[in-house]
Protein backbone atom coordinates (compact mmCIF):
# COMPACT_ATOMS: atom_id res chain seq x y z
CA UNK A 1 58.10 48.61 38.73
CA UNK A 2 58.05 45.83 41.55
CA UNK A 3 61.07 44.21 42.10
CA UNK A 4 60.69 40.80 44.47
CA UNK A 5 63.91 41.31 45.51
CA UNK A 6 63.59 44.13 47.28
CA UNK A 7 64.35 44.55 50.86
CA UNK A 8 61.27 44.91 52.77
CA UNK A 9 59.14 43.16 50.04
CA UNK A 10 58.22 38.95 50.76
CA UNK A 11 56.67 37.36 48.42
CA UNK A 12 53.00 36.13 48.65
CA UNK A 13 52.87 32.45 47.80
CA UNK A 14 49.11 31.78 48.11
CA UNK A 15 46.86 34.44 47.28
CA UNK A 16 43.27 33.50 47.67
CA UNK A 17 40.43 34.31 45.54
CA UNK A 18 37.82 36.31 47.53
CA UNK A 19 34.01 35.11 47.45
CA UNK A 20 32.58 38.58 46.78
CA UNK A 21 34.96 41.09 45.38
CA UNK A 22 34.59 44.60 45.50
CA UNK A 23 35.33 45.44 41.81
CA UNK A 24 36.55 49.31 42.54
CA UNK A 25 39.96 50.01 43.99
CA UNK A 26 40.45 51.57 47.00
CA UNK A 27 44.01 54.09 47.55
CA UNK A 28 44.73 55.28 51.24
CA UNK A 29 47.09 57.87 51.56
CA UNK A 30 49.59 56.87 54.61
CA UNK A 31 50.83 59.35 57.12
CA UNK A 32 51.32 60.05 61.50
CA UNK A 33 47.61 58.41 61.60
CA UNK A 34 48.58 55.18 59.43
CA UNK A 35 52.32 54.63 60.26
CA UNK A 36 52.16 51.54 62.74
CA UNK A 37 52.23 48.07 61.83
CA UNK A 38 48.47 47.61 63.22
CA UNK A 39 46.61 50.28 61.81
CA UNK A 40 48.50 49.30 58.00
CA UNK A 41 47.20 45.85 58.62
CA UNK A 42 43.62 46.77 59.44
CA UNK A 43 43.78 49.01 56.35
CA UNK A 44 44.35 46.24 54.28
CA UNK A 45 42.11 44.01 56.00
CA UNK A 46 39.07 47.05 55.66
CA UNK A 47 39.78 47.39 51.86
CA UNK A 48 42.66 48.95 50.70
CA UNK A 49 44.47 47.80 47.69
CA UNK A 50 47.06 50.77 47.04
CA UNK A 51 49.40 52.51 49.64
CA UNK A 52 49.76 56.69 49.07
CA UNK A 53 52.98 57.97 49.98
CA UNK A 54 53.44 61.49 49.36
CA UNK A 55 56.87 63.16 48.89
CA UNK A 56 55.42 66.61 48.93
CA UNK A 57 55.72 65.41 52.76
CA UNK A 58 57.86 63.30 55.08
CA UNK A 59 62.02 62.08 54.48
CA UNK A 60 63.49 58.99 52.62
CA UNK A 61 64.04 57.53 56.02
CA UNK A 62 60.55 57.39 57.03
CA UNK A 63 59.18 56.74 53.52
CA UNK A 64 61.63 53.29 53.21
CA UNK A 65 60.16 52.57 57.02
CA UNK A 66 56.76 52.92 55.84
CA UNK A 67 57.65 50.54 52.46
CA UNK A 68 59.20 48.09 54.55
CA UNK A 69 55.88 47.83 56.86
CA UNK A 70 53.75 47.80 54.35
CA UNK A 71 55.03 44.84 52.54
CA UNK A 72 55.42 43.19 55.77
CA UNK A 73 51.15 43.78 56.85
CA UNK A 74 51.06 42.44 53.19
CA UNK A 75 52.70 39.46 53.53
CA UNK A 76 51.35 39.13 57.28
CA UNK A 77 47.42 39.57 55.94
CA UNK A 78 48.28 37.67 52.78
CA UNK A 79 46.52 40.45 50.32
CA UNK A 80 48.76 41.85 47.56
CA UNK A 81 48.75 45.81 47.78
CA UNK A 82 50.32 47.87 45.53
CA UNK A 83 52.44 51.23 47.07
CA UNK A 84 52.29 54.20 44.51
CA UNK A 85 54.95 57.17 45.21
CA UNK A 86 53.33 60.55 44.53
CA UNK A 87 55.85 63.18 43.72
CA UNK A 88 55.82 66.58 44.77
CA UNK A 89 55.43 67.92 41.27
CA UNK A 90 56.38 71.55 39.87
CA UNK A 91 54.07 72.80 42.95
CA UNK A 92 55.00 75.76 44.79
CA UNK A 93 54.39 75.42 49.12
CA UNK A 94 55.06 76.88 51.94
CA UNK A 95 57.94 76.58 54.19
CA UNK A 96 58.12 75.36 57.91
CA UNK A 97 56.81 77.10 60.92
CA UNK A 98 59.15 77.29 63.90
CA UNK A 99 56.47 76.57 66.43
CA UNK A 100 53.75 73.67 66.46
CA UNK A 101 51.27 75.56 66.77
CA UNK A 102 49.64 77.12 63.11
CA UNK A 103 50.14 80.97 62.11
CA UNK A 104 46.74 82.84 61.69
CA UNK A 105 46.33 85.30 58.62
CA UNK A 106 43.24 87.57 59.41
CA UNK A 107 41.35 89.35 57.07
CA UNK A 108 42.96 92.76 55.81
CA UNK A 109 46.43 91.74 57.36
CA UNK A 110 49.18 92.00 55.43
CA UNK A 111 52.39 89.85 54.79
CA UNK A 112 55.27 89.24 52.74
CA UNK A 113 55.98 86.26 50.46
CA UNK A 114 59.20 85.44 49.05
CA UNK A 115 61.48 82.48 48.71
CA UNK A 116 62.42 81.35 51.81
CA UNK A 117 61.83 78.28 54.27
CA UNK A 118 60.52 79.83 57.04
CA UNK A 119 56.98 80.90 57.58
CA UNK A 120 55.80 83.40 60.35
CA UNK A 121 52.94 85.92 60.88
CA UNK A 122 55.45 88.70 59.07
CA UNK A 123 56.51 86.60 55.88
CA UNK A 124 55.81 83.60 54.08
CA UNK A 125 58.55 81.89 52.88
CA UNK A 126 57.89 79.31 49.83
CA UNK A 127 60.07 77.07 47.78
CA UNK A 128 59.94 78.65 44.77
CA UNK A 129 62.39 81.49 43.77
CA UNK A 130 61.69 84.42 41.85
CA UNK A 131 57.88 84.46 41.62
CA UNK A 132 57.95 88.25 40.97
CA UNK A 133 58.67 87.84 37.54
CA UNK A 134 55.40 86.34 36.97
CA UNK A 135 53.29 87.93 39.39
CA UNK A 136 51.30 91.80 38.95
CA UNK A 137 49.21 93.72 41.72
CA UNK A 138 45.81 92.76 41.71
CA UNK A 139 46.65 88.84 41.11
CA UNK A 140 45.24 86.33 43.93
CA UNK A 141 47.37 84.21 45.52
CA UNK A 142 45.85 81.17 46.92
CA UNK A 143 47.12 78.95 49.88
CA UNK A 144 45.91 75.20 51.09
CA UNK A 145 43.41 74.77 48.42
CA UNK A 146 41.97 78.39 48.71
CA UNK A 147 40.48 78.14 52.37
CA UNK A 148 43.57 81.26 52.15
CA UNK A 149 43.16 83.99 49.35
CA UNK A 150 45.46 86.71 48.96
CA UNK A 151 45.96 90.01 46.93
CA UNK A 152 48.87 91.44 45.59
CA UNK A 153 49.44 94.88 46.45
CA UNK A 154 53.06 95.63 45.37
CA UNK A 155 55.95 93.70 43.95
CA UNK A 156 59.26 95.17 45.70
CA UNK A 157 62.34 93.23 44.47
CA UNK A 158 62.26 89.49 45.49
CA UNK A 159 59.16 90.27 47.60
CA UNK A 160 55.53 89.87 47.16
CA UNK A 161 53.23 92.25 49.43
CA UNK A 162 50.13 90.81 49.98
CA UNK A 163 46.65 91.71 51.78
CA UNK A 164 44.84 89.08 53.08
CA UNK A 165 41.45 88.79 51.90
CA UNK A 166 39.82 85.61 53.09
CA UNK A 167 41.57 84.57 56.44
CA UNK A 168 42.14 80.97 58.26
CA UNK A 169 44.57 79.71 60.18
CA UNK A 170 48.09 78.14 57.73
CA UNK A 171 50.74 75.65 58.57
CA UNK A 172 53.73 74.27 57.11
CA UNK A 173 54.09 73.00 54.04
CA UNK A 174 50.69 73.76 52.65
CA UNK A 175 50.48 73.99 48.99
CA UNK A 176 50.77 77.87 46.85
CA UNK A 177 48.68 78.25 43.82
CA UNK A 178 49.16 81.82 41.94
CA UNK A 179 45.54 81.25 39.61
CA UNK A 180 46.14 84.54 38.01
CA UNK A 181 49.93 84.27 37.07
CA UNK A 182 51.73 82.15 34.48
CA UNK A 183 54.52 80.77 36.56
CA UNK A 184 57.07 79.35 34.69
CA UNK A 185 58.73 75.74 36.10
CA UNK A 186 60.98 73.28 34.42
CA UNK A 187 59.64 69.81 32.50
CA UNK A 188 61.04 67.82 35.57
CA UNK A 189 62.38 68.91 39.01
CA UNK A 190 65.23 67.90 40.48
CA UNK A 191 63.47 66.54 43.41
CA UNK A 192 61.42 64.93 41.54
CA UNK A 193 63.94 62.94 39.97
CA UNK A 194 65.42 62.05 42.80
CA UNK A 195 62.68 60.94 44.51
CA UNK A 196 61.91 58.68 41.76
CA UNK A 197 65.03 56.73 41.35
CA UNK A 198 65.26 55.84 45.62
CA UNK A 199 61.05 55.25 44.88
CA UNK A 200 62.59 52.58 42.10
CA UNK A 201 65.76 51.49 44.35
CA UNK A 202 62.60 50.67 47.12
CA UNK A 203 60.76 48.86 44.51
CA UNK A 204 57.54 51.30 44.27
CA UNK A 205 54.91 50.04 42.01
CA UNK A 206 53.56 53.11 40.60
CA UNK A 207 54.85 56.73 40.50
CA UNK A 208 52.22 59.38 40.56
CA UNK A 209 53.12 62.58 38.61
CA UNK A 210 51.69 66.06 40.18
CA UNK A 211 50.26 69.03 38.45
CA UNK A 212 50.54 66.83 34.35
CA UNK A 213 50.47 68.99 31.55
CA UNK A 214 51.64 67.20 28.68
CA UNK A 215 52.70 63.60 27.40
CA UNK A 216 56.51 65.18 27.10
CA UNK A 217 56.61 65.07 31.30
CA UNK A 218 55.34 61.13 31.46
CA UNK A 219 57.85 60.08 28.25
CA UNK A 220 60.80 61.77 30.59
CA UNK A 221 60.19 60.51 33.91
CA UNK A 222 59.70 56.95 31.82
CA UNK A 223 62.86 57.44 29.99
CA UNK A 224 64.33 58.73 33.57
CA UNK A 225 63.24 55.67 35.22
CA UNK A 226 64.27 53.28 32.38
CA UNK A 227 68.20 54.77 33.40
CA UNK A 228 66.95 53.73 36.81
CA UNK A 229 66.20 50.07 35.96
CA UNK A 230 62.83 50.27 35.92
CA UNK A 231 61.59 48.68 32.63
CA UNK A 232 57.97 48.59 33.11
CA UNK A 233 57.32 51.25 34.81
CA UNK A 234 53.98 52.51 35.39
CA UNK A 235 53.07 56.11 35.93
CA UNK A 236 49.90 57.72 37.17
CA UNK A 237 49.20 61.52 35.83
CA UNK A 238 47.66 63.62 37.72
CA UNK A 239 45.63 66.12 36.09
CA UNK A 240 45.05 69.13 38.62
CA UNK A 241 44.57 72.58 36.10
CA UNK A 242 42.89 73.74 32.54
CA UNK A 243 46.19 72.89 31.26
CA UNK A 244 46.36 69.16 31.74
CA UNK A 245 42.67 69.20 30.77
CA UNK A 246 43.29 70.49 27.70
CA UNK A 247 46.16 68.19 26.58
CA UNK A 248 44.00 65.06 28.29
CA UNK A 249 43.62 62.67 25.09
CA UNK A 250 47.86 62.75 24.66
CA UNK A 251 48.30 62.46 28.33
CA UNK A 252 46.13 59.65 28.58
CA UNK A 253 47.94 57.98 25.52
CA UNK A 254 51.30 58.36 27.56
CA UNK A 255 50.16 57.21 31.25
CA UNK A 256 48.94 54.05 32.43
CA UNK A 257 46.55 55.69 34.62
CA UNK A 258 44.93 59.24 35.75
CA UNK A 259 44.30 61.03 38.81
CA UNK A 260 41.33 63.42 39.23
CA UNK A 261 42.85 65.84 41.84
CA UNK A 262 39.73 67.55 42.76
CA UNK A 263 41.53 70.04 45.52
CA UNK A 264 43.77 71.60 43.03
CA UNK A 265 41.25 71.21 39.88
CA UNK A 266 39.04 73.09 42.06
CA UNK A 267 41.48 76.05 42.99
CA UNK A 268 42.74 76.38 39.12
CA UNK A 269 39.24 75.86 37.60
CA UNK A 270 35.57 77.70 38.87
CA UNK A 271 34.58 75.20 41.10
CA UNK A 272 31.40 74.79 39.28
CA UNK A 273 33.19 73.07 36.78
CA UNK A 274 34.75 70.42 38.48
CA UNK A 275 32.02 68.19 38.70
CA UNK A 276 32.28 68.16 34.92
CA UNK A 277 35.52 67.65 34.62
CA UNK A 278 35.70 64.65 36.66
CA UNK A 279 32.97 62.74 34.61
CA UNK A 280 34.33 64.11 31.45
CA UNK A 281 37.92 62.57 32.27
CA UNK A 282 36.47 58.98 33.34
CA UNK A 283 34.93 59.01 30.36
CA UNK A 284 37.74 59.61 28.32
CA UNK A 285 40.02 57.80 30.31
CA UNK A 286 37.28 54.34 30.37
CA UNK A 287 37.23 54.33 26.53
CA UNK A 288 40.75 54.53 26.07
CA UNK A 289 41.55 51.68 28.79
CA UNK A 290 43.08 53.90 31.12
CA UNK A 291 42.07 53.88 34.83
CA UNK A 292 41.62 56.99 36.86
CA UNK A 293 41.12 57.39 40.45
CA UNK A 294 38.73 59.98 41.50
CA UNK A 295 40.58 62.00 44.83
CA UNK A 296 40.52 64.60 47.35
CA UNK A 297 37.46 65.36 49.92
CA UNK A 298 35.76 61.67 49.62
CA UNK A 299 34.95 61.77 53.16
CA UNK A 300 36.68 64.64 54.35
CA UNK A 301 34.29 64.95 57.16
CA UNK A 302 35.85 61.51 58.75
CA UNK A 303 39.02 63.01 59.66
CA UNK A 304 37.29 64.40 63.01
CA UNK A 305 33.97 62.04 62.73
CA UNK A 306 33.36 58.19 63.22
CA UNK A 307 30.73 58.82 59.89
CA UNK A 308 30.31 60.70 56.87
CA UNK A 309 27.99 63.45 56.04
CA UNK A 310 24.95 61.50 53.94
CA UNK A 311 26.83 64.11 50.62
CA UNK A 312 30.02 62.25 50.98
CA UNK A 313 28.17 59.08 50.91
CA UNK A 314 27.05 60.26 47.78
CA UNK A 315 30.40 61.88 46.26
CA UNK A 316 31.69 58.55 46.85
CA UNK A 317 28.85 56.02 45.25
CA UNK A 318 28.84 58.56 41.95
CA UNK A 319 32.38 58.27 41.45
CA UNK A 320 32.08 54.23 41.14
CA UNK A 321 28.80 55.08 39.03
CA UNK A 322 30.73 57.18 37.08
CA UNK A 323 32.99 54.12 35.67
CA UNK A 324 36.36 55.52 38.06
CA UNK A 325 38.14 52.41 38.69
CA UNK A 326 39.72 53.68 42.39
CA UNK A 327 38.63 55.72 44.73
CA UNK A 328 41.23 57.68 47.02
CA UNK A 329 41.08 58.67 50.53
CA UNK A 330 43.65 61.44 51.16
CA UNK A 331 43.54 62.91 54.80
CA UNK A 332 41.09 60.65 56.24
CA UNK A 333 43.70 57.95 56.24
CA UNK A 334 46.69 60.44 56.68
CA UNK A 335 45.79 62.20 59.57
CA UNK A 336 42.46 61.58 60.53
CA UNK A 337 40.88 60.19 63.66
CA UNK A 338 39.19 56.79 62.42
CA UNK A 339 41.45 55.67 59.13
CA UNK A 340 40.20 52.07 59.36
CA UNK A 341 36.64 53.45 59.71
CA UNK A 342 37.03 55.70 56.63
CA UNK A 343 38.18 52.56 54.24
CA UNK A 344 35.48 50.44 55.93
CA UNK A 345 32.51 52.94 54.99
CA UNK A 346 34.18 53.55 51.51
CA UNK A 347 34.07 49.77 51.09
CA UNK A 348 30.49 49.97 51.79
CA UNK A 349 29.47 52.56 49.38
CA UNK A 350 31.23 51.20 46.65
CA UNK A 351 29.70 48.06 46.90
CA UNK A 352 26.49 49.38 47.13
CA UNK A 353 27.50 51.78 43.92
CA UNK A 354 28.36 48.71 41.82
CA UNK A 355 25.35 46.80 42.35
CA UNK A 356 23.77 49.80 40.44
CA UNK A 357 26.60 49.69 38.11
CA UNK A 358 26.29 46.17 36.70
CA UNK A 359 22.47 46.83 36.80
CA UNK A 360 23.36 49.71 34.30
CA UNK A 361 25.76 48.37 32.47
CA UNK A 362 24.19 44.69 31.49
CA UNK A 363 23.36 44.35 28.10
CA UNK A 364 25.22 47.87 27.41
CA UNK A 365 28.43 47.51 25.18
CA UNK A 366 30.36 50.48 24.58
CA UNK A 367 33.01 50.16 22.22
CA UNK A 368 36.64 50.56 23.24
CA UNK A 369 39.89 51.57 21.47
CA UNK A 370 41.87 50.36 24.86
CA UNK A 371 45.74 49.95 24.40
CA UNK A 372 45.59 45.98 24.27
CA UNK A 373 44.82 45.30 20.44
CA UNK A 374 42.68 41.89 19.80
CA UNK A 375 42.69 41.60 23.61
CA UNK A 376 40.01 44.22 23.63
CA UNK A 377 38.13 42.63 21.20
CA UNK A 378 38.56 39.08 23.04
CA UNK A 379 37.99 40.53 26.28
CA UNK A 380 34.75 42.83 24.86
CA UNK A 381 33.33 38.86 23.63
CA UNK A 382 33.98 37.50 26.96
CA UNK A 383 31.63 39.98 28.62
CA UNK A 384 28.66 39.42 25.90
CA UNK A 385 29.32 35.55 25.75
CA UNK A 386 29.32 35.91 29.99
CA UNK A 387 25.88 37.79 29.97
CA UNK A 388 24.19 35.27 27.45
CA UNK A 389 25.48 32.37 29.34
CA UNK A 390 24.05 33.69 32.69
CA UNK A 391 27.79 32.96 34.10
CA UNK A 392 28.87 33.18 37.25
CA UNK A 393 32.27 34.30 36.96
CA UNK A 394 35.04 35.12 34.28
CA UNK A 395 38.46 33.24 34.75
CA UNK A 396 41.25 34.85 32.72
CA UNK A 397 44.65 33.44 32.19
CA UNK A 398 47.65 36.18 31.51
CA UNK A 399 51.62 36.23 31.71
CA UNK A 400 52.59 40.00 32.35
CA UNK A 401 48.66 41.25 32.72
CA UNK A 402 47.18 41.74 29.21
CA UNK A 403 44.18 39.78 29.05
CA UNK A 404 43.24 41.00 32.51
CA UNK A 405 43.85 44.68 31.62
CA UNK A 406 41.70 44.21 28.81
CA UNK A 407 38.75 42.62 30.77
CA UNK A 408 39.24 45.32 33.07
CA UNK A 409 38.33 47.82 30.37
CA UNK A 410 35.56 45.46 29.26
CA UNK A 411 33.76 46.50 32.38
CA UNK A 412 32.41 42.81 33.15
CA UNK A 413 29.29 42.71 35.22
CA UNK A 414 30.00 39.24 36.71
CA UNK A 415 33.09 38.74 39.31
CA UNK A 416 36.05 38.59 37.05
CA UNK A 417 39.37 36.14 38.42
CA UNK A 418 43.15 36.10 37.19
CA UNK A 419 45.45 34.38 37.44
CA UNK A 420 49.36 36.17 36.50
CA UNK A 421 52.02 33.97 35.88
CA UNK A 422 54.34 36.88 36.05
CA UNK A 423 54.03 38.11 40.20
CA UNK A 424 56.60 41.14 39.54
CA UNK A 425 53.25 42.72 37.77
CA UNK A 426 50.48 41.69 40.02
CA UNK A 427 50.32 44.92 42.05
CA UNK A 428 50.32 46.97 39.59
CA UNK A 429 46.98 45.63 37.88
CA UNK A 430 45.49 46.81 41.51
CA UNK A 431 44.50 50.17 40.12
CA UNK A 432 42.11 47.90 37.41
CA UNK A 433 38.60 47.84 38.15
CA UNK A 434 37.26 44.20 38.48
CA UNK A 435 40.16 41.12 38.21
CA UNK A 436 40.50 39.76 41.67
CA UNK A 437 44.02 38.12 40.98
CA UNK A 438 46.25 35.14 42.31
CA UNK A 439 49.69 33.65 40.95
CA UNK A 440 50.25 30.41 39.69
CA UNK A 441 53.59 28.86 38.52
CA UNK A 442 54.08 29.49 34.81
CA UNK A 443 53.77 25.65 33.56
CA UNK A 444 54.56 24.36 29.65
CA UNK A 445 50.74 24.51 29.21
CA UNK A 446 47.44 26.02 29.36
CA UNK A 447 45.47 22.90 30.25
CA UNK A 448 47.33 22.38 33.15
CA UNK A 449 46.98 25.78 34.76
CA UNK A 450 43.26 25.79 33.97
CA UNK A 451 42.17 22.57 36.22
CA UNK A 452 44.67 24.05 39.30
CA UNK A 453 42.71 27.46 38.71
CA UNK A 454 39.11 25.85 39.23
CA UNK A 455 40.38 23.74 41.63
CA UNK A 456 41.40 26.62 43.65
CA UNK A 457 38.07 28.71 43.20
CA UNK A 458 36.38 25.64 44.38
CA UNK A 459 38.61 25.44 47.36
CA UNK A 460 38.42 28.94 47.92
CA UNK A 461 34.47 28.78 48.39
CA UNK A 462 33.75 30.72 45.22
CA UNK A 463 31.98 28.36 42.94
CA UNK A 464 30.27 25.14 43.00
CA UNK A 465 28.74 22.19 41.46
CA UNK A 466 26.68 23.89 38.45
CA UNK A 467 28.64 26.97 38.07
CA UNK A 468 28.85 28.14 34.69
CA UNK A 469 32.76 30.02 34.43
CA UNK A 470 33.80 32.09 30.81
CA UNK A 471 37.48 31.46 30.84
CA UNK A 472 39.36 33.52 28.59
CA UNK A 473 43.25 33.47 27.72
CA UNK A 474 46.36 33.62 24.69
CA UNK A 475 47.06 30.31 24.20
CA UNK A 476 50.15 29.53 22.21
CA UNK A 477 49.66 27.41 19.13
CA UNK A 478 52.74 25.48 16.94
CA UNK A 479 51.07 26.64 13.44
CA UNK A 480 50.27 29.98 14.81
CA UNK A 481 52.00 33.49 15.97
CA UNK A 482 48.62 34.39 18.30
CA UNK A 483 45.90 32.22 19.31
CA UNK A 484 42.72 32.83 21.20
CA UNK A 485 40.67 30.67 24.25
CA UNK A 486 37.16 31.68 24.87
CA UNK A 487 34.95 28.76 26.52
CA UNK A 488 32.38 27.71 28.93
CA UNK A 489 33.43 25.71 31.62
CA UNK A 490 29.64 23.93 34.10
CA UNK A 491 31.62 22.73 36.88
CA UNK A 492 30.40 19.05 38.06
């Protein structure tokens, strides 16, 4: 969905290749804690690849402002990084508080909910209209990921009576999940929709979808953002109840990556189950070539605190173990006290994590029914032939991304390098595990792009004299429609 012509977005002409690459992706939500120049630019220089912006929050204004300095820090730091817009979704939240300061609910108080955008200690107003419909006494009503529960006592017209039964204190805009009611919401919002065409008139690279529940939602907003001039667009699902869980294997056939959103998974689903879930949708999502991003509550405990508690360390270096090819930090980044701190130590982690991950995974080939034909089956020799050779790197060769997508899925356990041809679709391959990429100019042949390439890994301090490199690429052929490289390259 990148667009080079974009205002706001320069293009990097010399992208090096980095000596030890963290394999794992790393998304940082942006918000009041991550909105200067400075602190963007030592995000990118502590790790992060993709840019968060969420539209559940914040106006077009400062959303282009934050797109604008964003590809600047990239150009400035000279590190591709891909900006994903994450819609609001068909979920319900609160409306706005009048005073900065955050309303307390106490336990056994009760309060009024009904559509409305005002919130106060009397009524809750949320952004959803006729909930009544849907709702009985005795459901729960839950607010900012359940730290709120409620009860409903009575339904009286458009409003919702409610005791409180688990208090804390609730501020604007905080998300509304009714676990015991079938609310009813349409395929695709109108917010939503418009979000999504100025997110393609900004150039966005990916567009996150909230609250997924079947394929039909991803082929609309693709069809919606085809009328939008956006070709190859690339959507992220987000699968955050039972629902989307249930119709995984078609969403994952319709995305181009998933989101694990823990927070609400954990409010629609017994939380006891979550854990499950999230290996059980890598998994899926790995042998199907789809990435997925494991979110919310990483390192939670770094939005007040300079370090993590020893469990987040270990939330964190499962999620690489488990095969998720990005890691998201939500609040931490957002709003917290030490953002550049919180991508540093998840840097860290994962790079401890996948030093236990290539242990595991050496010698261990699972097949894959990716979505990249014979470049599975190429990519899937590459790793083998790399293992038996004792290489030191793979070097694949692609035009729009295929071969590296492919490789990607291959799970390599040596560093794997690109090089893209085609820069409008370098950032988004930055939610695939593994390729550490660069751009070359697309020349008549392969054999001269291959001696430039080694050149520049040489130059770039990754390899030397004795260095065995796999390179792998399509290579056209006069007598042939496809035709296949795979070769070992001992530098001199």
């Amino acid at each position: 969905m990148t667009n080079e012509n974009t205002p706001g977005s320069p293009e990097l002409k010399d992208i090096k290749f980095e000596k030890d690459p963290r394999a794992c992706r790393i998304v940082c939500t942006l918000g009041p804690a991550s909105s200067s120049p400075e602190v963007i630019e030592g995000l990118i220089k502590a790790g992060m690849n993709v840019a968060r912006l969420n539209f559940s929050h914040g106006t077009r204004e400062t959303h282009e402002k934050l797109i604008r300095k964003i590809r600047s820090a990239s150009s400035k730091t000279g590190r591709p990084i891909a900006i994903m817009q994450d819609l609001q979704g068909h979920k319900v939240r609160l409306g706005h508080a009048n005073a900065s300061k955050s309303i307390l609910l106490k336990q056994g108080d009760e309060i009024f909910i009904g559509q409305g955008e005002e919130i106060t200690s009397e009524r809750l107003g949320i952004d959803y209209l006729g909930a009544e419909r849907f709702v009985e006494p005795g459901h729960r009503v839950f607010l900012d990921d359940a730290r709120i529960e409620l009860e409903v006592i009575s339904c009286q017209e458009a409003e919702l009576l409610c005791k409180v039964r688990k208090g804390a204190a609730v501020s604007s805009r905080k998300g509304v999940i009714f676990p015991d009611s079938e609310i009813e919401f349409p395929i695709l919002n109108e917010k939503d929709l418009e979000d999504a065409r100025f997110g393609a008139d900004m150039g966005v690279d990916m567009v996150a979808m909230s609250f997924v529940r079947s394929s039909d939602e991803i082929t609309r907003m693709r069809k919606h953002l085809g009328s939008c001039g956006q070709k190859k667009s690339f959507i992220v699902a987000k699968i955050e109840d039972g629902t989307g869980l249930q119709n995984l294997e078609e969403i994952l056939k319709a995305a181009n990556a998933v989101l694990i959103a823990r927070g609400d998974l954990g409010v629609t689903l017994p939380r006891e189950k979550v854990p499950g879930a999230q290996k059980s949708i890598i998994s899926k999502a790995n042998s199907m070539g789809v990435p997925s991003i494991t979110a919310t509550q990483m390192l939670e405990s770094m939005i007040d605190h300079p370090q993590p508690t020893r469990a987040e360390v270990n939330d964190v270096y499962s999620a690489v173990l488990d095969g998720s090819h990005a890691i998201m930090l939500s609040a931490e980044t957002a709003m917290g006290k030490y953002p550049e701190e919180s991508v540093a130590e998840m840097d860290r982690i994962a790079r401890e994590a996948e030093l236990e991950l290539n242990h595991r995974n050496r010698g261990v080939h699972t097949p894959v029914t990716g979505k990249e034909g014979i470049n599975d089956l190429l990519a899937a020799s590459a790793v083998i032939f790399a293992e038996h050779m004792a290489a030191d790197c793979i070097l694949a060769f692609s035009i729009e991304g295929t071969t590296h997508r492919a490789l990607s899925t291959a799970s390599p356990t040596v560093p794997l390098y690109g090089v893209l041809v085609d820069r409008s679709n370098l950032r988004q391959l930055l939610l695939y595990r593994g390729p550490n990429l660069t751009t070359m100019p697309h020349e008549n042949r392969l054999d001269e792009l291959v001696p430039q390439a080694l050149k520049k890994l040489r130059d770039d301090g990754v390899v030397g004299s004795g260095d065995k490199i796999i390179i792998v690429a399509r290579q056209p052929e006069p007598e042939a429609d496809e035709s296949f490289l795979l070769k070992l390259s001992i530098l001199s």
